[in-house]
Protein backbone atom coordinates (compact mmCIF):
# COMPACT_ATOMS: atom_id res chain seq x y z
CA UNK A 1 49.28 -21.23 -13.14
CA UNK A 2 48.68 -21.54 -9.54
CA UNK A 3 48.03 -17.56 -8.98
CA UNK A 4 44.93 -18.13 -11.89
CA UNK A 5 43.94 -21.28 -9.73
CA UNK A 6 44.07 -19.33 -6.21
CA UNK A 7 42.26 -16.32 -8.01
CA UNK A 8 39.43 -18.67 -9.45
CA UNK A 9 38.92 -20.12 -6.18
CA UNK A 10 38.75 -16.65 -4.12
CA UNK A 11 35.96 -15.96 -6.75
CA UNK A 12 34.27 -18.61 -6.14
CA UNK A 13 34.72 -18.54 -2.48
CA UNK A 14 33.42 -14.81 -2.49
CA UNK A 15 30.23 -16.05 -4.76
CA UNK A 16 29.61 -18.44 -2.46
CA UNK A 17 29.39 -15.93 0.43
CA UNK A 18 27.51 -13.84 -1.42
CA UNK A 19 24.90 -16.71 -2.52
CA UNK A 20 24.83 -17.61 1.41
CA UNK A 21 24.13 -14.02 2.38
CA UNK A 22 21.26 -13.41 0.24
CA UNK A 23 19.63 -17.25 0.77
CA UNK A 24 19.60 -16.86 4.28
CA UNK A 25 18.09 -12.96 4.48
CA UNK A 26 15.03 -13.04 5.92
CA UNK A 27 11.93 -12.18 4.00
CA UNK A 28 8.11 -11.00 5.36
CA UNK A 29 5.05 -9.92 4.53
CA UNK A 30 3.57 -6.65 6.08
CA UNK A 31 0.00 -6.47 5.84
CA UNK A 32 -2.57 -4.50 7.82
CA UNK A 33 -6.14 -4.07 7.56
CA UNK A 34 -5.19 -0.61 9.19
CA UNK A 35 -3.82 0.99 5.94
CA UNK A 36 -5.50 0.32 2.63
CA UNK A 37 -5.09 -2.84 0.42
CA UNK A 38 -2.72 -2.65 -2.14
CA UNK A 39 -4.60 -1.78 -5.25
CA UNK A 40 -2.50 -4.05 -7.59
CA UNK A 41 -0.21 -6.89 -7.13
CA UNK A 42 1.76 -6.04 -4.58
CA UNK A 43 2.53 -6.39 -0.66
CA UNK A 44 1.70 -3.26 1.43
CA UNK A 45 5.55 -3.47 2.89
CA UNK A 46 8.40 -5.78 2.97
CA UNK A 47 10.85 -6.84 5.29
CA UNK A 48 14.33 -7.89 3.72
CA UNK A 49 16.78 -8.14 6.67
CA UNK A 50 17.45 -5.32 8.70
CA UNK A 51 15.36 -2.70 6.23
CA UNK A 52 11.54 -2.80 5.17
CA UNK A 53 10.29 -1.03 2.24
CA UNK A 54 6.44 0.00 2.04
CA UNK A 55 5.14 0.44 -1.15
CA UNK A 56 3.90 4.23 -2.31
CA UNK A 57 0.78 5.08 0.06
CA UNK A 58 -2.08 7.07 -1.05
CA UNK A 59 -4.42 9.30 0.22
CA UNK A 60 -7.44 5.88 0.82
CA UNK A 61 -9.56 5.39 3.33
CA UNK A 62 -8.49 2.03 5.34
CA UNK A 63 -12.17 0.94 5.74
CA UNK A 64 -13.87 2.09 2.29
CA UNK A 65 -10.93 2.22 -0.04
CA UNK A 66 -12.38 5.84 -1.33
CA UNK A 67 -10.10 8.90 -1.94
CA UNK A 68 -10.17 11.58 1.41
CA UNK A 69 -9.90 15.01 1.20
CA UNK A 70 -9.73 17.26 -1.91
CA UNK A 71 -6.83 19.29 -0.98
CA UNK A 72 -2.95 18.82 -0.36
CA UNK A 73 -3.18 18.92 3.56
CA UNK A 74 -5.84 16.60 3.82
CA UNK A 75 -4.30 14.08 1.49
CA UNK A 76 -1.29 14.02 3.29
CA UNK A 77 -3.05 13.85 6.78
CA UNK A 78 -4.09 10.54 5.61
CA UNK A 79 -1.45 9.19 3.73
CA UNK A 80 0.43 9.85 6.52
CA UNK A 81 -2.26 8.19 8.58
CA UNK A 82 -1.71 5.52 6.28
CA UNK A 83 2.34 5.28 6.86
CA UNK A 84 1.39 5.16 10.25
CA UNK A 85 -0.66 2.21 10.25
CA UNK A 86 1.92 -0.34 8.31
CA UNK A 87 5.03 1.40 10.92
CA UNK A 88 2.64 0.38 13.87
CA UNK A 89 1.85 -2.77 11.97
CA UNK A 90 5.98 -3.88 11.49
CA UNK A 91 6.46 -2.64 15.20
CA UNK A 92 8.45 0.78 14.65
CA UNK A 93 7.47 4.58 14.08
CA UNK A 94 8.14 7.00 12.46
CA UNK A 95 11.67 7.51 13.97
CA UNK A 96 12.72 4.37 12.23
CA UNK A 97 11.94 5.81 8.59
CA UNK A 98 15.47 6.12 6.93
CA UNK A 99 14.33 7.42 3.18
CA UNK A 100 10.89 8.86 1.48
CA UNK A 101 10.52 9.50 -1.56
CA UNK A 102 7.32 11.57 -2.32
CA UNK A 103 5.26 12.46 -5.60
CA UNK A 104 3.73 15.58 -5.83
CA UNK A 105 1.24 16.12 -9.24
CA UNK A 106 2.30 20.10 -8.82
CA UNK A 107 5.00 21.45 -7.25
CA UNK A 108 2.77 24.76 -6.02
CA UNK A 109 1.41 22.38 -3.06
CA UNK A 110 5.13 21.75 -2.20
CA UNK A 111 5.23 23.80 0.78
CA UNK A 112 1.55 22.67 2.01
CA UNK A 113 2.90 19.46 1.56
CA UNK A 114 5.87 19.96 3.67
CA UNK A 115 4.22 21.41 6.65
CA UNK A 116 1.95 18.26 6.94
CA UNK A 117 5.09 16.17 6.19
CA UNK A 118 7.25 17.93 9.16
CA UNK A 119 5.03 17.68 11.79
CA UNK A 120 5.97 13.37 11.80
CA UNK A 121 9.15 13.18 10.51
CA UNK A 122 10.59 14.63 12.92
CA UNK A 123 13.83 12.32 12.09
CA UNK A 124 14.80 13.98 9.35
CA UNK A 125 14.85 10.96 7.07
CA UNK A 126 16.63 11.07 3.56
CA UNK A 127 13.87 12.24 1.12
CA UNK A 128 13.11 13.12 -2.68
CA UNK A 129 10.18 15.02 -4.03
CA UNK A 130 9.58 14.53 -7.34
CA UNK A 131 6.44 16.28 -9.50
CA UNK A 132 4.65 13.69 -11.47
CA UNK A 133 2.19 14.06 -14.21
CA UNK A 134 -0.80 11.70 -12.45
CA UNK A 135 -0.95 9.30 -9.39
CA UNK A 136 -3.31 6.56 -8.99
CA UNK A 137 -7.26 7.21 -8.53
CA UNK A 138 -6.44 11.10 -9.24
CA UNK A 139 -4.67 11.68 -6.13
CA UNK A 140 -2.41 14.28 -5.64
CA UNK A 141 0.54 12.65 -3.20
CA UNK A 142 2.20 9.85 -2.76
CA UNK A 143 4.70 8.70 -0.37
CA UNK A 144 6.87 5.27 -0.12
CA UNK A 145 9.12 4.68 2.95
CA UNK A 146 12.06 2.39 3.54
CA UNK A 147 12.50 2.00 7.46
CA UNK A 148 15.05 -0.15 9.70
CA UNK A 149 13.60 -2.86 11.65
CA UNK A 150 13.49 -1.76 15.43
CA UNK A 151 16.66 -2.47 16.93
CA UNK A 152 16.40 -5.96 19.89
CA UNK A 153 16.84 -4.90 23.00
């Protein structure tokens, strides 16, 4: 009897921890008129504690909301422009991206796509590549980012 009363209380003593963990993580907004709105309803990036996630960004022009370049390279010039904007905007680069993942609509621009894609994460971040059958407004890349908040000094 009293090892199932200790038990139910450790339970509820770890829930409680739990609940107190995730009601006191801090939650924000990124938003920059640097990168392009977000063409549907959702936040350009958010921070959740330590980690902020930036929603999948595609090859727009900030200022015009059109579709740049035709080809791989130039696509992911700017989406990486793009990625650049919302890190400047939460106060980090691009050495505090921890995980891509990045949508390709063919797999023959892979290596185009890579060379573009090299040249700023120089990190090394975790990363996937998947091939998808369409992106948004006909694009052909994608890429979403989860970074760590920049460390207090």
């Amino acid at each position: 009897m009293l090892k199932k009363l200790i038990q139910k209380h450790v339970f509820y003593l770890h829930f409680s921890l739990r609940f107190d963990i995730i009601y006191f993580m801090r939650i924000s907004i990124i938003n920059t008129k640097d990168a392009p709105t977000a063409i549907g309803p959702y936040s350009q990036g958010v921070v959740a504690g330590e980690l902020i996630f930036f929603s999948g960004s595609i090859p727009l022009c900030p200022k015009s909301g059109e579709v740049v370049g035709g080809n791989i390279t130039k696509q992911t010039e700017q989406v990486i422009a793009n990625i650049s904007a919302l890190l400047k905007a939460a106060g980090i680069g691009f050495g505090n991206v921890i995980k891509t993942t990045c949508f390709l609509t063919s797999m023959n621009d892979f290596a185009e796509f890579n060379e573009v894609y090299a040249k700023y994460f120089i990190s090394k971040p975790a990363r996937s590549t998947v091939a998808v059958a369409a992106l948004p407004k006909g694009v052909n890349v994608e890429i979403e980012v989860i970074a760590r908040v920049a460390a207090s000094e």
